[in-house]
C-alpha atoms as a PDB file:
ATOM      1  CA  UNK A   1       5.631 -66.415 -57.638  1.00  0.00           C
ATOM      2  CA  UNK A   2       4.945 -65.703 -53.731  1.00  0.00           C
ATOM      3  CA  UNK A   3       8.291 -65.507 -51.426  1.00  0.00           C
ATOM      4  CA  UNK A   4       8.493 -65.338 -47.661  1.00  0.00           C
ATOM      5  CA  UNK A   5      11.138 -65.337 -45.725  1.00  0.00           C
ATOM      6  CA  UNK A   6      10.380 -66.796 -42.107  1.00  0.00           C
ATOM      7  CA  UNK A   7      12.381 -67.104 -38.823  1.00  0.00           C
ATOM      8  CA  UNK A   8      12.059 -70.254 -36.752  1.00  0.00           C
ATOM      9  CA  UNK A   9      13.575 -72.716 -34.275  1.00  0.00           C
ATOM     10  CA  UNK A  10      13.840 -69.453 -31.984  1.00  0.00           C
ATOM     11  CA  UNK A  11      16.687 -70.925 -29.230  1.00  0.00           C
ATOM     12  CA  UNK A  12      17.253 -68.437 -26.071  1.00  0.00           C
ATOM     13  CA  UNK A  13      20.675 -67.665 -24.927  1.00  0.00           C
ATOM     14  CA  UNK A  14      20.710 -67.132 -20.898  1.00  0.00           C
ATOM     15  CA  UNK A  15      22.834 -64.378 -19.956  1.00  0.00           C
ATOM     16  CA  UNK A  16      25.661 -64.986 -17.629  1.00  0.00           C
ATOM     17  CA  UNK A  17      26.202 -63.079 -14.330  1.00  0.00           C
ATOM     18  CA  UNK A  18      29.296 -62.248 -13.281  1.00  0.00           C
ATOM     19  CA  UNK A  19      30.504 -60.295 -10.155  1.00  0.00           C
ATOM     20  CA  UNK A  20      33.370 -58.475  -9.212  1.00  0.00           C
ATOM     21  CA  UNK A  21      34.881 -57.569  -6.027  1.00  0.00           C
ATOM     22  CA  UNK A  22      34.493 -53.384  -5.079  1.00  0.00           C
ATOM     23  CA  UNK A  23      36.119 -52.578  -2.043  1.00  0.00           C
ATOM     24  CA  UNK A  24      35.115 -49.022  -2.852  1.00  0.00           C
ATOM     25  CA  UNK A  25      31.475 -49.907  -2.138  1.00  0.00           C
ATOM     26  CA  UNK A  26      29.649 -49.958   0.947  1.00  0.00           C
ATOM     27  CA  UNK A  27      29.957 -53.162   2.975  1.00  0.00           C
ATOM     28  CA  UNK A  28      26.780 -55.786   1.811  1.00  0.00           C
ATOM     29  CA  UNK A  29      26.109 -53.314  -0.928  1.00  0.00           C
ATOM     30  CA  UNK A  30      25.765 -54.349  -4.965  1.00  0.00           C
ATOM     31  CA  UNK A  31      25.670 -51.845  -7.655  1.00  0.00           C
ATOM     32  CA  UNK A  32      24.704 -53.407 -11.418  1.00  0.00           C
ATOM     33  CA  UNK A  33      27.765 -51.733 -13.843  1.00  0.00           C
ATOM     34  CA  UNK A  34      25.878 -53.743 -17.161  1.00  0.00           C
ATOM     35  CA  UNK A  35      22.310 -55.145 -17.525  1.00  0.00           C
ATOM     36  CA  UNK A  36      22.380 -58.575 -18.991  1.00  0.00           C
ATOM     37  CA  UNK A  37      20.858 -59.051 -22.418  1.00  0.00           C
ATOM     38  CA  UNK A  38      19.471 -62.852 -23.325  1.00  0.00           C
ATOM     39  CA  UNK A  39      20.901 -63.876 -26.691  1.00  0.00           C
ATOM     40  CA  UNK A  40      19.916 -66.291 -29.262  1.00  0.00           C
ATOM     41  CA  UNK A  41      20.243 -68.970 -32.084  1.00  0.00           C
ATOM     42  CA  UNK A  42      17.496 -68.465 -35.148  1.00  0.00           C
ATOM     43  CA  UNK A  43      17.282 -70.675 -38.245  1.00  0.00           C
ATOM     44  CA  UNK A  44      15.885 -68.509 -41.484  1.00  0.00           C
ATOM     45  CA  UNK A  45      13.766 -69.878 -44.627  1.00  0.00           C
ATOM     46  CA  UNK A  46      12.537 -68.871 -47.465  1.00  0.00           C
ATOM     47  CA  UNK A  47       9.375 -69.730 -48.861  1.00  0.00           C
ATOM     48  CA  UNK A  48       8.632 -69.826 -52.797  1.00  0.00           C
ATOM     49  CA  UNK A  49       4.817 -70.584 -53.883  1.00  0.00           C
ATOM     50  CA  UNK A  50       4.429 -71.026 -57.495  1.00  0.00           C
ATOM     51  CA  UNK A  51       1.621 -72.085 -59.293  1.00  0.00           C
ATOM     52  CA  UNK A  52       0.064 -74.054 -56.028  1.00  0.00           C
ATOM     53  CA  UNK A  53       3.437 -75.738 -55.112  1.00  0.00           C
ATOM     54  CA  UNK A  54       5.608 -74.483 -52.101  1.00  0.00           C
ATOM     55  CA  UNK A  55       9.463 -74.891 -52.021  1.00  0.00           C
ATOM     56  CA  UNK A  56      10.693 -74.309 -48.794  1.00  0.00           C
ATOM     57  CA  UNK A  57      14.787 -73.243 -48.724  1.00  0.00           C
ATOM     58  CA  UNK A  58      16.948 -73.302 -45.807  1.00  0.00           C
ATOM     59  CA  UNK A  59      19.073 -69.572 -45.466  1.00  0.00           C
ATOM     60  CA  UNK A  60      20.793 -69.258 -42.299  1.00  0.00           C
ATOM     61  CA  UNK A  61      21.629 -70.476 -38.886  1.00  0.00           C
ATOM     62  CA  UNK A  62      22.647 -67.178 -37.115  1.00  0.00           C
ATOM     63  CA  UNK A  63      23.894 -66.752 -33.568  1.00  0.00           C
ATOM     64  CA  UNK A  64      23.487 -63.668 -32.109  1.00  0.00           C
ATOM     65  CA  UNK A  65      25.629 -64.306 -28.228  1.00  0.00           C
ATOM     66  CA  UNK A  66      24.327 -62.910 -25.406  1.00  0.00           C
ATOM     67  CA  UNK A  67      25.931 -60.046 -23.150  1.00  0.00           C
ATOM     68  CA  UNK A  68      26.737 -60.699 -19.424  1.00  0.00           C
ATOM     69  CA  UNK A  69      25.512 -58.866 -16.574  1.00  0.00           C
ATOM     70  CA  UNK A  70      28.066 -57.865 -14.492  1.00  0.00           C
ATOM     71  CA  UNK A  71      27.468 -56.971 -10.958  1.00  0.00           C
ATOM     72  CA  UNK A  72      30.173 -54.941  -8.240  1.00  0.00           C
ATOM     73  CA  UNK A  73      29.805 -56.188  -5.081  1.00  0.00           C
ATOM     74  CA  UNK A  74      31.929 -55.528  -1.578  1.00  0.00           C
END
């Protein structure tokens, strides 16, 4: 028997933004304290091929959240 394990139904997670008051900074001025990373939602199979027939099995349905960016401002 032939097994595969596949990843599909990719989903994106947008990042949110968030900003926080500085008054340390400059006036007008932004500095970026944490990049945002996009997260996502992924649905995982695995494929069994034996003797010309294919059963397909459902694994998982991860999450995997996403991380803000997060932006001082004054």
């Amino acid at each position: 028997a032939e097994v595969e394990i596949i990843s599909k139904d990719k989903k994106v997670i947008d990042y949110q933004i968030i900003r926080k008051k500085d008054p340390s900074l400059e006036p007008n001025r932004e500095l970026v304290v944490q990049d945002g990373v996009p997260g996502y939602k992924i649905k995982t199979y695995r494929i069994i091929r034996k003797k010309g027939v294919e059963k397909i099995e459902f694994l998982t349905d991860d999450t995997y959240e996403s991380v803000p960016m997060i932006i001082k401002e004054n």
